[in-house]
Every structure is written in structure tokens, then in C-alpha cells.
N, C-alpha and C. Protein backbone atom coordinates (compact mmCIF):
# COMPACT_ATOMS: atom_id res chain seq x y z
N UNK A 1 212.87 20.13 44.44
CA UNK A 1 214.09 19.34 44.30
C UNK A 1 214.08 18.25 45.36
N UNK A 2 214.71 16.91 44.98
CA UNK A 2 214.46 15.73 46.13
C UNK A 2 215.59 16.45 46.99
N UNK A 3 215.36 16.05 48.06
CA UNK A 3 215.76 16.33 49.04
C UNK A 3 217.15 15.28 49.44
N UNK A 4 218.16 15.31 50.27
CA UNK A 4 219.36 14.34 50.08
C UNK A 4 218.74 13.15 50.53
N UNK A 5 219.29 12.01 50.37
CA UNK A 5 218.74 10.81 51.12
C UNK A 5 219.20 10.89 52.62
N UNK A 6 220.47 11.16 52.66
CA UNK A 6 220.45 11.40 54.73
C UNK A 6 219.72 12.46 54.93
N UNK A 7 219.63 13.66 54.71
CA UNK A 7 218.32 15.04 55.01
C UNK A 7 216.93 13.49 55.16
N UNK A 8 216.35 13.00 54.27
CA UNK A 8 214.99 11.92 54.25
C UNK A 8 215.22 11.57 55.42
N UNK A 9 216.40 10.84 55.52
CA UNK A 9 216.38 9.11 56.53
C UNK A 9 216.26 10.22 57.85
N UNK A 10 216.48 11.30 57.85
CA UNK A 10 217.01 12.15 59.59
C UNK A 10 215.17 12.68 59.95
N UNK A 11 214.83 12.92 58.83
CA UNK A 11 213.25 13.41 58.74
C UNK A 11 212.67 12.51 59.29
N UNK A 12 212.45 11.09 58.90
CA UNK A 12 211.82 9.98 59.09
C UNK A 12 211.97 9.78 60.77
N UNK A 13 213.26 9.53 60.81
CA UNK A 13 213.65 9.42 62.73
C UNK A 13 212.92 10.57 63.39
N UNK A 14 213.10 11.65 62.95
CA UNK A 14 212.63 12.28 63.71
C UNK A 14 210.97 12.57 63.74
N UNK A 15 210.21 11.76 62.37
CA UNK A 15 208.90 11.67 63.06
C UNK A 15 208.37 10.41 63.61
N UNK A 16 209.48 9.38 63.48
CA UNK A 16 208.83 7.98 64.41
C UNK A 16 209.62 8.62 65.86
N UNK A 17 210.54 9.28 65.87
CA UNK A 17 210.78 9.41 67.54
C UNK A 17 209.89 10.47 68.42
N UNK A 18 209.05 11.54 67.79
CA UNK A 18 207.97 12.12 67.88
C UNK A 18 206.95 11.48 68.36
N UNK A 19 206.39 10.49 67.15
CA UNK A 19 205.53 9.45 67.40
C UNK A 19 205.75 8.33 68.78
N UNK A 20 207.04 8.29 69.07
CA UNK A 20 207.08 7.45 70.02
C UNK A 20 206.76 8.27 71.87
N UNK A 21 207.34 8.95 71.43
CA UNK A 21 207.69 9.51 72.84
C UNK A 21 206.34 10.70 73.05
N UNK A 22 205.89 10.99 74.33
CA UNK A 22 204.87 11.83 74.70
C UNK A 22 205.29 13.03 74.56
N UNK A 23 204.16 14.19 74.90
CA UNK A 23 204.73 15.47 74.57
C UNK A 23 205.29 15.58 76.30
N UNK A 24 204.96 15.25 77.05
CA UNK A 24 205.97 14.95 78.38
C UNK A 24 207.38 15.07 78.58
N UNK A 25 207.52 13.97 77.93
CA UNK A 25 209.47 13.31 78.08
C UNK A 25 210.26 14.27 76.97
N UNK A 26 209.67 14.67 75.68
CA UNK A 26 210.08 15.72 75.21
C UNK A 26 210.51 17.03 76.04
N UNK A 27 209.32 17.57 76.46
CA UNK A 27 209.36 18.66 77.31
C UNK A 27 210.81 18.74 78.53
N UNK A 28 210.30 17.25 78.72
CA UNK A 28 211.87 16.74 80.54
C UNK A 28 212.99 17.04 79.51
N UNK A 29 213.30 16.18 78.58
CA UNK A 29 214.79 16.16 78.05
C UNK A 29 214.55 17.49 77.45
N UNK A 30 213.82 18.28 76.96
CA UNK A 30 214.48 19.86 76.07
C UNK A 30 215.03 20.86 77.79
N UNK A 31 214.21 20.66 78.94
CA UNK A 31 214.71 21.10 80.21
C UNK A 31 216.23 20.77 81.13
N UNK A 32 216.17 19.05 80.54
CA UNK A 32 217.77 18.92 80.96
C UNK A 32 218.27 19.36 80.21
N UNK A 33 218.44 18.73 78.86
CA UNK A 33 219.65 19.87 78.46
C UNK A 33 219.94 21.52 78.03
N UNK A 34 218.82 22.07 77.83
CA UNK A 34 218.95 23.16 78.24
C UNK A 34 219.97 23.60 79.53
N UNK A 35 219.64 23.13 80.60
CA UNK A 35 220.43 23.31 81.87
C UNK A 35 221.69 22.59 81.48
N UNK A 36 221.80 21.75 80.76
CA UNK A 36 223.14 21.15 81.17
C UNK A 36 224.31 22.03 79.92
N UNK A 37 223.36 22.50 78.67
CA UNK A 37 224.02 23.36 78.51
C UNK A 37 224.31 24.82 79.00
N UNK A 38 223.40 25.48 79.60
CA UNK A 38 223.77 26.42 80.59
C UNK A 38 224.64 26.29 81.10
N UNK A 39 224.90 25.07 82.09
CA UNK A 39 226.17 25.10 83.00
C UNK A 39 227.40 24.61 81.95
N UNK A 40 226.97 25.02 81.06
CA UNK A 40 228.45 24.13 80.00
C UNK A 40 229.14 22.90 80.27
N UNK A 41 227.59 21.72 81.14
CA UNK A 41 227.94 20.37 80.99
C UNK A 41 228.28 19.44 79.98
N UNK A 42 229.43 19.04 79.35
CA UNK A 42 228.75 18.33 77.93
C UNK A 42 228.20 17.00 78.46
N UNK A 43 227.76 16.65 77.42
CA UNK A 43 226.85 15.18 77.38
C UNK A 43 226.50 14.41 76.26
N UNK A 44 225.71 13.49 76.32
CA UNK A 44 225.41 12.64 75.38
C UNK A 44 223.95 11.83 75.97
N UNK A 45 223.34 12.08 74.71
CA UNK A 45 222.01 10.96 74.61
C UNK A 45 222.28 9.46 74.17
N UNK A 46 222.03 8.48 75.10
CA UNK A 46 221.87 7.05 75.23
C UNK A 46 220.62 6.70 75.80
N UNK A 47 220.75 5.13 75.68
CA UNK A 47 219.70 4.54 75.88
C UNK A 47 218.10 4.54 75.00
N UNK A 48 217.17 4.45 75.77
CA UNK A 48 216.06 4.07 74.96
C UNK A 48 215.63 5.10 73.72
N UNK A 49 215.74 6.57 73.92
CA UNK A 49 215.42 7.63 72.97
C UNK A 49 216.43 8.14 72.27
N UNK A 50 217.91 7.18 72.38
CA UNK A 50 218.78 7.15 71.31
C UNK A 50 218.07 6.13 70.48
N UNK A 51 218.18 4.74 71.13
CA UNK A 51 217.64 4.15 70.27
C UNK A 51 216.43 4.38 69.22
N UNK A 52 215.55 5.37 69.76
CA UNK A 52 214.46 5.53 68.75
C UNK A 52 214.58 6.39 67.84
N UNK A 53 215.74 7.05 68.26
CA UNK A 53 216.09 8.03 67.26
C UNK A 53 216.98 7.40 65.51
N UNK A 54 218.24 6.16 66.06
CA UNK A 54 218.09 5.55 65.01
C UNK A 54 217.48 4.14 64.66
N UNK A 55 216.62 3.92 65.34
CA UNK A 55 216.06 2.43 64.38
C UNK A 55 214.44 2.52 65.49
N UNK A 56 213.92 1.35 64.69
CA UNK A 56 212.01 1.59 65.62
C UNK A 56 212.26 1.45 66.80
N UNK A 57 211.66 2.45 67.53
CA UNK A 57 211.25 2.89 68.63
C UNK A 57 210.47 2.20 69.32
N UNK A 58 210.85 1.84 70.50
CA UNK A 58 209.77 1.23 71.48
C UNK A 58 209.50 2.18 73.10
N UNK A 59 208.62 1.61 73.46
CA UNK A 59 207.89 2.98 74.60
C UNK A 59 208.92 2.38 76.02
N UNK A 60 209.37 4.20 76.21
CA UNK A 60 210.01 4.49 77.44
C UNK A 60 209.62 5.01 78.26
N UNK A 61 209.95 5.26 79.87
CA UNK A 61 209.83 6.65 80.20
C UNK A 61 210.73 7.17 80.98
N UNK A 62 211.94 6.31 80.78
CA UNK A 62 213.16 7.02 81.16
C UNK A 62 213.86 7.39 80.00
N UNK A 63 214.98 8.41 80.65
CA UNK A 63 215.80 9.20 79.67
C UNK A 63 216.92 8.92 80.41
N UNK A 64 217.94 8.60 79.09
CA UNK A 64 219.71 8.23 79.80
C UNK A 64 220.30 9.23 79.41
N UNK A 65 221.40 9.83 80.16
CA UNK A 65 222.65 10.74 79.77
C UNK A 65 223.78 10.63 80.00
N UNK A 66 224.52 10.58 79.26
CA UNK A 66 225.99 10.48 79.37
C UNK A 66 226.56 11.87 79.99
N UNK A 67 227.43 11.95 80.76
CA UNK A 67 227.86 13.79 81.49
C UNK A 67 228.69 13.65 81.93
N UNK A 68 229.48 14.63 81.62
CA UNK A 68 231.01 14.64 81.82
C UNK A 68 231.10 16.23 82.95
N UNK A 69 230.57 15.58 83.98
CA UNK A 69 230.37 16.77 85.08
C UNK A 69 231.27 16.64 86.00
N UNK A 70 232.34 17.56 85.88
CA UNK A 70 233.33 17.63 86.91
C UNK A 70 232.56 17.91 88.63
N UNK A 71 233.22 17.90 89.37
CA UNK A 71 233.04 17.96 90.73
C UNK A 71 232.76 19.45 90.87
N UNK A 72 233.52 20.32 90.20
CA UNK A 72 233.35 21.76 90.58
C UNK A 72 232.22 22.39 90.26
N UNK A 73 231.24 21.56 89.23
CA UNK A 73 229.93 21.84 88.71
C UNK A 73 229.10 21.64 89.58
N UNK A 74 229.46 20.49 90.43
CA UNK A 74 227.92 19.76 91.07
C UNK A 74 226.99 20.68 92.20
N UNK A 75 227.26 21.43 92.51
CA UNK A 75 226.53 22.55 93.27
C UNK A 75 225.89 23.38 91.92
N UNK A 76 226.15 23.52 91.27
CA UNK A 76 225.47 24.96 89.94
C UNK A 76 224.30 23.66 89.43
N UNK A 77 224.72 22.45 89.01
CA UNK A 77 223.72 21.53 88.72
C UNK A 77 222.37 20.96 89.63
N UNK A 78 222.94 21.03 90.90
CA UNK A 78 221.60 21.23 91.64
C UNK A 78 221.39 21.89 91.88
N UNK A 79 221.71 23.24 92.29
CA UNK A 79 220.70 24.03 92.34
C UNK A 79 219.80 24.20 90.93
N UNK A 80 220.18 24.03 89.71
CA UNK A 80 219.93 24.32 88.89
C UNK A 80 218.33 23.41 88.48
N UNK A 81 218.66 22.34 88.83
CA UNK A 81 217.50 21.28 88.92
C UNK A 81 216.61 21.05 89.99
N UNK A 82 216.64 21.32 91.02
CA UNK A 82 216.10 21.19 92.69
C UNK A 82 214.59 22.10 92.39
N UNK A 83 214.64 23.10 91.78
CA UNK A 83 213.13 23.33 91.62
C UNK A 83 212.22 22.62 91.54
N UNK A 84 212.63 22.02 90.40
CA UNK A 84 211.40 20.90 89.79
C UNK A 84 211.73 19.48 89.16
N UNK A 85 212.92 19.38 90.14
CA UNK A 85 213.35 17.59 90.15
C UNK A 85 213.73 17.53 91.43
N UNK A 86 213.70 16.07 91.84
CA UNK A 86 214.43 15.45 92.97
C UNK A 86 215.37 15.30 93.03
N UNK A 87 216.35 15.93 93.54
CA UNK A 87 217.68 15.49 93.28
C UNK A 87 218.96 15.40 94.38
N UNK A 88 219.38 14.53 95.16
CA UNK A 88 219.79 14.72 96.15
C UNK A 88 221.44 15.34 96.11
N UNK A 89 222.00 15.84 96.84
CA UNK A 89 223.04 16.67 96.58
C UNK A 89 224.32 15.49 96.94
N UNK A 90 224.43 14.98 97.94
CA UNK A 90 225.26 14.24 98.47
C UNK A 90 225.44 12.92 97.74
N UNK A 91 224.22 12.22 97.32
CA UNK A 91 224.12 11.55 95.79
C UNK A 91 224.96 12.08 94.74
N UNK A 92 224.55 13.05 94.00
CA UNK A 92 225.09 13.43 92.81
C UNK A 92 227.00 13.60 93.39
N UNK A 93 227.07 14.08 94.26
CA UNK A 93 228.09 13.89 94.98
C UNK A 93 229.34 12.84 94.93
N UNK A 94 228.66 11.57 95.77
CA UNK A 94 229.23 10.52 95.38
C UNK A 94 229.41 9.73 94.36
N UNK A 95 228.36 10.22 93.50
CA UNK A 95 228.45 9.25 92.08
C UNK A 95 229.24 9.93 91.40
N UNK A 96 229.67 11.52 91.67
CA UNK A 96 230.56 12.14 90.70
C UNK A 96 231.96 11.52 90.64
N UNK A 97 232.32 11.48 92.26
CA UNK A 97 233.33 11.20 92.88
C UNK A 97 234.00 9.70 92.11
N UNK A 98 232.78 9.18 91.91
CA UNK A 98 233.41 7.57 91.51
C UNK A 98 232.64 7.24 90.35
N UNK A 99 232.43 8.02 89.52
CA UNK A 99 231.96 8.06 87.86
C UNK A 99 230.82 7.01 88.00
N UNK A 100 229.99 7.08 88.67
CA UNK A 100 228.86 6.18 88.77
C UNK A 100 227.84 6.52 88.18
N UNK A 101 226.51 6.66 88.96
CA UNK A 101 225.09 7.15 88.02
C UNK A 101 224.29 7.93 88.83
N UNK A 102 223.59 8.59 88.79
CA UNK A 102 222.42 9.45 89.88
C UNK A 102 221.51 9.88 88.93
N UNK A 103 220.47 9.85 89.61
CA UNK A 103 218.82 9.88 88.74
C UNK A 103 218.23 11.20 89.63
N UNK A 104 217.38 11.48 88.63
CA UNK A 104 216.53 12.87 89.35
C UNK A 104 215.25 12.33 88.48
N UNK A 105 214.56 12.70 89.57
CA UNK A 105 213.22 12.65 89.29
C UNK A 105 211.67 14.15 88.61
N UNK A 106 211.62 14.12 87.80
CA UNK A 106 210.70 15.23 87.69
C UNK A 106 209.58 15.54 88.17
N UNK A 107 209.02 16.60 88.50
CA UNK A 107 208.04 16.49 89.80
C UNK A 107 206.91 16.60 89.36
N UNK A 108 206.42 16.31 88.59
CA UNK A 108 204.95 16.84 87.73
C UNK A 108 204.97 15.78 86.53
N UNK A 109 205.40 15.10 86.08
CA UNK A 109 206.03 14.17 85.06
C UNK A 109 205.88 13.08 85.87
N UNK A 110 206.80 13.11 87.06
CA UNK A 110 207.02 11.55 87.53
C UNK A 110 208.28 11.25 86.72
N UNK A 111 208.93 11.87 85.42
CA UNK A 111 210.10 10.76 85.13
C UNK A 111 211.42 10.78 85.35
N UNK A 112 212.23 9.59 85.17
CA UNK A 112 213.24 9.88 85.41
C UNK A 112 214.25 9.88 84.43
N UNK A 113 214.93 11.00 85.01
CA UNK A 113 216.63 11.08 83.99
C UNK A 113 217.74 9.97 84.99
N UNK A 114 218.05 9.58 84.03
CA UNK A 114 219.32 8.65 84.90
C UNK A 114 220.69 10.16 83.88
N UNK A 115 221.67 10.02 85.13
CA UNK A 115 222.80 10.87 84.81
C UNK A 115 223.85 9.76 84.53
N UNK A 116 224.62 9.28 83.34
CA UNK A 116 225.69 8.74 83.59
C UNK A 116 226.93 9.47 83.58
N UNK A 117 227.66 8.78 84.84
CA UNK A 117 228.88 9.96 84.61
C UNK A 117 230.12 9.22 83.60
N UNK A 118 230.45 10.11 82.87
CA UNK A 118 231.26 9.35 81.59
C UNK A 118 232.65 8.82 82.48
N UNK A 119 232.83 7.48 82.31
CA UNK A 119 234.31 7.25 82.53
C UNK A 119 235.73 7.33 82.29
N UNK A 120 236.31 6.83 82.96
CA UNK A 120 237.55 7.42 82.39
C UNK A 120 238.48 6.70 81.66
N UNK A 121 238.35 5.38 81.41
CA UNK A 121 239.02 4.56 80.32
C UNK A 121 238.80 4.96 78.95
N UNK A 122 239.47 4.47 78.10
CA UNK A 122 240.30 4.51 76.53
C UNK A 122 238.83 4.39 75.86
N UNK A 123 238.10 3.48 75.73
CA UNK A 123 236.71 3.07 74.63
C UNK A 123 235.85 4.22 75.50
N UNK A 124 235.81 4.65 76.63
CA UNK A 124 234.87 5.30 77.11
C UNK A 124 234.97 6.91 76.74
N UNK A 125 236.30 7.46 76.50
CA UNK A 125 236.38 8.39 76.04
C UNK A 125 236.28 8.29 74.71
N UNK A 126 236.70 7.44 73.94
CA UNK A 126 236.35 7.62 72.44
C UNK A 126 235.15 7.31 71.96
N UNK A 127 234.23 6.99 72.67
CA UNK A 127 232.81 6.86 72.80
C UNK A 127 232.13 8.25 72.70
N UNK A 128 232.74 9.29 73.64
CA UNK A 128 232.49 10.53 73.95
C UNK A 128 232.67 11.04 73.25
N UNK A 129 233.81 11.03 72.44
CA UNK A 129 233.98 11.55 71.59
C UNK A 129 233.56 11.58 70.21
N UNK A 130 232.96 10.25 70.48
CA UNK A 130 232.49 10.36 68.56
C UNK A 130 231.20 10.70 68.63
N UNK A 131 230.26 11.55 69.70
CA UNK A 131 229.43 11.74 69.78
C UNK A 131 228.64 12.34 69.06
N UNK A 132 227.26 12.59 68.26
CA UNK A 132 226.73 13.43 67.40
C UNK A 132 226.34 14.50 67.26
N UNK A 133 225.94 15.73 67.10
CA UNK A 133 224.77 16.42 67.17
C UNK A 133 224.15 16.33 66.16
N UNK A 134 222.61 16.55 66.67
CA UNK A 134 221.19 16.33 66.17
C UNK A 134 220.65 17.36 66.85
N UNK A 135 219.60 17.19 65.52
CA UNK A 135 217.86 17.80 66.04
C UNK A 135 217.24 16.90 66.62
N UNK A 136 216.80 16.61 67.81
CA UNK A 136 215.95 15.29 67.79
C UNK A 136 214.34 15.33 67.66
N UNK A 137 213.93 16.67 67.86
CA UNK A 137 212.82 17.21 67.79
C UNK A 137 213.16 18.77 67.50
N UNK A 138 212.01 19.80 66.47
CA UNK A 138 212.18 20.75 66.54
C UNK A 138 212.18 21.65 67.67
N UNK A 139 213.95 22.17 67.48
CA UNK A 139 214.29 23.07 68.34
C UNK A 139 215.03 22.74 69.79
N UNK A 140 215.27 21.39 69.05
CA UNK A 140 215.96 20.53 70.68
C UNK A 140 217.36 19.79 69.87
N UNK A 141 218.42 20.87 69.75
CA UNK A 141 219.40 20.08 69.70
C UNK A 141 220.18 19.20 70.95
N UNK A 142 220.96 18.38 70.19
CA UNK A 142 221.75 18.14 71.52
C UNK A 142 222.54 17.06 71.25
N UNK A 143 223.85 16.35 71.71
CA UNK A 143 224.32 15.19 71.29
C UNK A 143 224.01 13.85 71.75
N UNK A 144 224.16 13.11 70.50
CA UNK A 144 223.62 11.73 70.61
C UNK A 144 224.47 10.67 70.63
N UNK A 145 224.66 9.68 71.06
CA UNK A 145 225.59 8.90 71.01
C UNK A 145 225.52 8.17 69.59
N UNK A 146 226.78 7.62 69.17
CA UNK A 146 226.85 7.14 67.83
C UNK A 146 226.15 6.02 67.75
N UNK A 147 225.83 5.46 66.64
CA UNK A 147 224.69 4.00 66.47
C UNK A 147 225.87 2.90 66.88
N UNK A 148 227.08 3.45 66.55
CA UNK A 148 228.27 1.95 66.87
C UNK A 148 228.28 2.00 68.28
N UNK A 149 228.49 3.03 68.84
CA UNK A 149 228.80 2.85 70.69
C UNK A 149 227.37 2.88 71.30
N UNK A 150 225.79 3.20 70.43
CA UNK A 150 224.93 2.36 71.22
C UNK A 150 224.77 0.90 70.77
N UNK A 151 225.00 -0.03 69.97
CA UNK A 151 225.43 -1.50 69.71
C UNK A 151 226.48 -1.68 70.68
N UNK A 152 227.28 -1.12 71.21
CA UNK A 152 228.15 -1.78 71.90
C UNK A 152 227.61 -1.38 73.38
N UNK A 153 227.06 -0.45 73.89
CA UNK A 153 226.81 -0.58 75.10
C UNK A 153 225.61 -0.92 75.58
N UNK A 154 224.73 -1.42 74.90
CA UNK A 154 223.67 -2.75 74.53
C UNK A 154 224.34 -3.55 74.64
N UNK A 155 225.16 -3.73 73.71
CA UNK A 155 225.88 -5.27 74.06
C UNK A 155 226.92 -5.78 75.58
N UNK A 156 227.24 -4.46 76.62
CA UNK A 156 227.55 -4.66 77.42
C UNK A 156 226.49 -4.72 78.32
N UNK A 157 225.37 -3.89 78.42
CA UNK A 157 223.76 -4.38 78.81
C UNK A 157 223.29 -5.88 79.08
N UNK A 158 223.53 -6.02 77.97
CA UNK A 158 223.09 -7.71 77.82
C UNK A 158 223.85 -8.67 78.23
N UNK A 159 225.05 -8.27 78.46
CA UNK A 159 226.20 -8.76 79.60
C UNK A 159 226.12 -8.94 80.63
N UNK A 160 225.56 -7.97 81.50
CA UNK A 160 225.16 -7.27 82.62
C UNK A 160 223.93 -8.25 82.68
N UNK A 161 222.95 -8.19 82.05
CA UNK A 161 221.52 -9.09 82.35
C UNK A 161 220.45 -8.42 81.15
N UNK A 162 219.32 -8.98 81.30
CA UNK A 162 218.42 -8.49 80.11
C UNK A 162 218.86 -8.77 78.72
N UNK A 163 219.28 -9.56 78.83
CA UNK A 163 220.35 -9.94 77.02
C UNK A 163 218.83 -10.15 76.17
N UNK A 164 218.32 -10.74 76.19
CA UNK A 164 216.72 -10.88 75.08
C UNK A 164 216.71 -9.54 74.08
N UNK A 165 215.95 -8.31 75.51
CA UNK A 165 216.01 -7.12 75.09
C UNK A 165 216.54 -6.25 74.24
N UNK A 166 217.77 -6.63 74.87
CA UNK A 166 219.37 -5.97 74.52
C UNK A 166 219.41 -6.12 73.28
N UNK A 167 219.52 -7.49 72.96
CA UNK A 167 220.28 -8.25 71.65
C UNK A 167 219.06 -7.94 70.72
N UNK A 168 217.63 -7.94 71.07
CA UNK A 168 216.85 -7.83 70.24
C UNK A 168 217.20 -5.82 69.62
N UNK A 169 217.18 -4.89 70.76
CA UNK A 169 217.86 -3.71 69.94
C UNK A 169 218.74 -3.65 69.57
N UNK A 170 219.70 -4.23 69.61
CA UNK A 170 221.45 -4.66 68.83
C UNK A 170 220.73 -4.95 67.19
N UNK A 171 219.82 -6.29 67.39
CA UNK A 171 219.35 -6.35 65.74
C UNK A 171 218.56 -5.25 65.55
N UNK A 172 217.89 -4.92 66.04
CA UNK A 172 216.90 -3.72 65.24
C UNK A 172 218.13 -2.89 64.78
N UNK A 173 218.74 -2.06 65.47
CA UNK A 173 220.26 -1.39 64.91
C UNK A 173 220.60 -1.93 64.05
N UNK A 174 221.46 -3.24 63.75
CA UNK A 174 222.26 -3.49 62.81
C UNK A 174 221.33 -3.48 61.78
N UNK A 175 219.78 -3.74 61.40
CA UNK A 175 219.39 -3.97 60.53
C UNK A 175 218.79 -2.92 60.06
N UNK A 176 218.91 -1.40 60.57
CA UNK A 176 217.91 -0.24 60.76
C UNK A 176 218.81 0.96 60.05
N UNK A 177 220.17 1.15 60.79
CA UNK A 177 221.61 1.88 60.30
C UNK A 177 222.65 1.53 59.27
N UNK A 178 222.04 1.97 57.82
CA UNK A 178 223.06 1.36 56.88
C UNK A 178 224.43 1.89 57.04
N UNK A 179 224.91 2.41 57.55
CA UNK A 179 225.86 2.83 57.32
C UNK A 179 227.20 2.86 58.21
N UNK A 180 226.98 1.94 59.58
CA UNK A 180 227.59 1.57 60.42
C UNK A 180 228.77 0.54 60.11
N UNK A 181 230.04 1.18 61.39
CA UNK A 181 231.28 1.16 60.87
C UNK A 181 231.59 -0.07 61.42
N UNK A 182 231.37 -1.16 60.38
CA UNK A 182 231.57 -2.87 61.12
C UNK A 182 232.81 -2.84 61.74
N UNK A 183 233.80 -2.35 61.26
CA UNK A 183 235.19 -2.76 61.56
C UNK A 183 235.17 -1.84 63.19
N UNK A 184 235.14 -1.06 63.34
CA UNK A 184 235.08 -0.46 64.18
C UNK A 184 234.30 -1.23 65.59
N UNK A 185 233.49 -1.43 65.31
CA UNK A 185 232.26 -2.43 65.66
C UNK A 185 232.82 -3.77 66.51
N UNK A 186 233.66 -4.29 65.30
CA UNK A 186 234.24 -5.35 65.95
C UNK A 186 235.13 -5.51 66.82
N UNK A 187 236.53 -4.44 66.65
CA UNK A 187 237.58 -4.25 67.29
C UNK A 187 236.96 -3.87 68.41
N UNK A 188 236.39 -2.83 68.91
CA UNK A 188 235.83 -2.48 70.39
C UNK A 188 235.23 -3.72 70.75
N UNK A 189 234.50 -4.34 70.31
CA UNK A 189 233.56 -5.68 70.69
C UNK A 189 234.50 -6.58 71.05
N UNK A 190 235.96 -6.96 70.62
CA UNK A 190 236.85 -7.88 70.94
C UNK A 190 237.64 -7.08 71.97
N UNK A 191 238.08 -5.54 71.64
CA UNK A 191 238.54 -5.35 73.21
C UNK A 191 237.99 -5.28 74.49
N UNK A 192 236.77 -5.38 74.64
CA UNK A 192 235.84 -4.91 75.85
C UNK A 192 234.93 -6.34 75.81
N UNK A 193 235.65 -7.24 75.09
CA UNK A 193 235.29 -8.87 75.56
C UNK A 193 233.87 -9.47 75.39
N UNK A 194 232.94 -8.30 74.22
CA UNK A 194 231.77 -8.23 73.99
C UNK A 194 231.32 -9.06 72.27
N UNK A 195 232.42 -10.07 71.64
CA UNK A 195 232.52 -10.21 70.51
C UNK A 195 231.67 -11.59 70.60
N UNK A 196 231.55 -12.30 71.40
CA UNK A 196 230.81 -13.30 71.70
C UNK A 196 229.07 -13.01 70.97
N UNK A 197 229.26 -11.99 71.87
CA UNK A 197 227.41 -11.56 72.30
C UNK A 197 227.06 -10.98 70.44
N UNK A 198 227.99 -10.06 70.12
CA UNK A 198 227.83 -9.59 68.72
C UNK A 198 227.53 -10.62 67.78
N UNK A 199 228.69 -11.69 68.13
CA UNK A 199 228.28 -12.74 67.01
C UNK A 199 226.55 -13.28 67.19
N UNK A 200 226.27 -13.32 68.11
CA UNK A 200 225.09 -14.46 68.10
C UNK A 200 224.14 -12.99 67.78
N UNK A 201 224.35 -11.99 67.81
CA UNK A 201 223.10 -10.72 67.64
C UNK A 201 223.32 -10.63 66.01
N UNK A 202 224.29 -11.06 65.24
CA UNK A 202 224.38 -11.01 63.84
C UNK A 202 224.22 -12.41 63.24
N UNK A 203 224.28 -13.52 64.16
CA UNK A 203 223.40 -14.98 63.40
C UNK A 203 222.20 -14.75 62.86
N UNK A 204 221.69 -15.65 62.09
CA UNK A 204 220.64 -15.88 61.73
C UNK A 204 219.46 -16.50 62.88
């Protein structure tokens, strides 16, 4: 029997994101989140191995996370990682404190996880919230950020600097995800002052 067309399109991602990524960075991200579900961190997959997950993949070797790690966690999280990442305590610390970012390094790998700590404004929680779960590889669930809130935080990327890049995965997205919620798309893009950048990533 054919199989559904989303069951296909989820198959496909998941053997170009296979194909993209080493058996390495697999291995790092099935270890963070494992741990981060242990400590009943939630989170979210962004950045480059979201992106490859919905539209072509290009070579990384960092891994982004979204984490909504309260302060009362941050001792169970390093110890939890300090084996076999770098991870400084007083770092993770301060970046908790002020929803910033902290990276750990893997010690045999070399790579790095960047931690983002989720913020606390209106688009940033509903970002969080519309988050996915996936398989991204067999036997590695975990949540992914939506294809609309990675177009939009690309498009605040490219704000920030690197716009080429940016805007060039903004089109690979729009042209890769049929099924993305324009309207949605736009309204966040005009509240978070990012409707500029959208337009010229949807010109010709």
C-alpha cells in the first residue's frame, strides 16, 4: 500500500539529514538530549540540523538548542555533562540568569552544542510552543522547531549579520516546505520588524 505523502516527505528528510550529518554529531545530539531529557529539560532543535531536517542540507558541525532550563536545574545539568563535555558552571550560570547562550564542547568529537536559553517575550514563547516532535534519525526523538519560526529566526540572523547565508536558507525553506503558514509568517515578520528582509527573501 503507498504509503501517506507526509509518512514519504518525513522519510526523505530523514535520509538527506543522515546523509548530511556524520555518524559523530548524530551520536553528540542523541547524548544531549537524552540528558536533557533525563533532567526533564524541555527544548527545541534549531539552527543548521533543523534546517536539514526540513529543506537541503548543508555541512555543519555545530548543533543549536533551544532550553528552557530553569536556574534550579543548572547544577543536575552539569554535572550531568562535565564527563565528556566542557562545560563551565559559572557560565551556564550567568547565561541562565539573563536568558543568554552557553556552549559545551565535546571531548572526543571536538563539537559544539550552543545552549539557547529560551526567552521570555510573547513570539518567543509561542515559538516554544509550536514546537515539533520528530524522529530525526532512528531512535532519536526529540523536538524541532517549526519551519515558520526557523524562517523567522533566520530572518532575525540575517539582521544580526550574515544576511547572504541567512536569506539564502529562508529561500531554500520557503521553496522546500509546502505547507507553511504564510499568514502566520507574516504577522510575526511585521511584529518583530523582520518584514523588510522577508520581502526581498520572497522576490524574484
Amino acid at each position: 500500500m503507498q504509503a501517506p505523502r507526509r509518512e514519504t516527505r518525513a522519510r526523505c528528510r530523514l535520509w538527506a539529514l543522515e546523509c548530511s550529518l556524520v555518524s559523530e554529531e548524530l551520536d553528540v545530539l542523541r547524548v544531549v538530549v537524552d540528558r536533557l531529557k533525563a533532567a526533564d529539560v524541555s527544548h527545541m532543535l534549531t539552527g543548521s540540523v533543523a534546517m536539514a531536517w526540513y529543506a537541503q542540507p548543508r555541512q555543519t558541525r555545530d548543533i543549536d538548542i533551544v532550553v528552557d532550563l530553569p536556574e534550579s536545574k543548572v547544577g543536575a545539568i552539569v554535572d550531568s555533562f562535565s564527563p565528556d563535555f566542557y562545560v563551565d558552571r559559572d557560565m551556564v550560570l550567568d547565561e541562565v540568569r539573563r536568558l543568554g547562550m552557553f556552549n559545551m564542547i565535546q571531548d572526543v568529537a571536538a563539537m559544539k552544542v550552543d545552549m539557547i536559553l529560551r526567552k521570555a517575550d510573547p513570539y518567543a514563547a509561542e515559538a516554544f510552543r509550536r514546537r515539533r516532535p520528530v524522529e530525526i534519525a532512528p531512535g532519536l526523538a526529540l523536538d524541532i522547531i517549526s519551519a515558520e519560526d526557523l524562517v523567522l529566526a533566520k530572518l532575525a540572523w540575517a539582521k544580526e549579520g550574515e544576511s547572504d547565508l541567512q536569506l539564502r536558507d529562508v529561500r531554500n525553506l520557503l521553496r522546500s516546505v509546502n505547507d507553511l503558514d504564510r499568514a502566520y509568517l507574516a504577522r510575526w515578520a511585521e511584529l518583530l520588524g523582520l518584514s523588510a528582509l522577508l520581502e526581498k527573501a520572497t522576490s524574484p
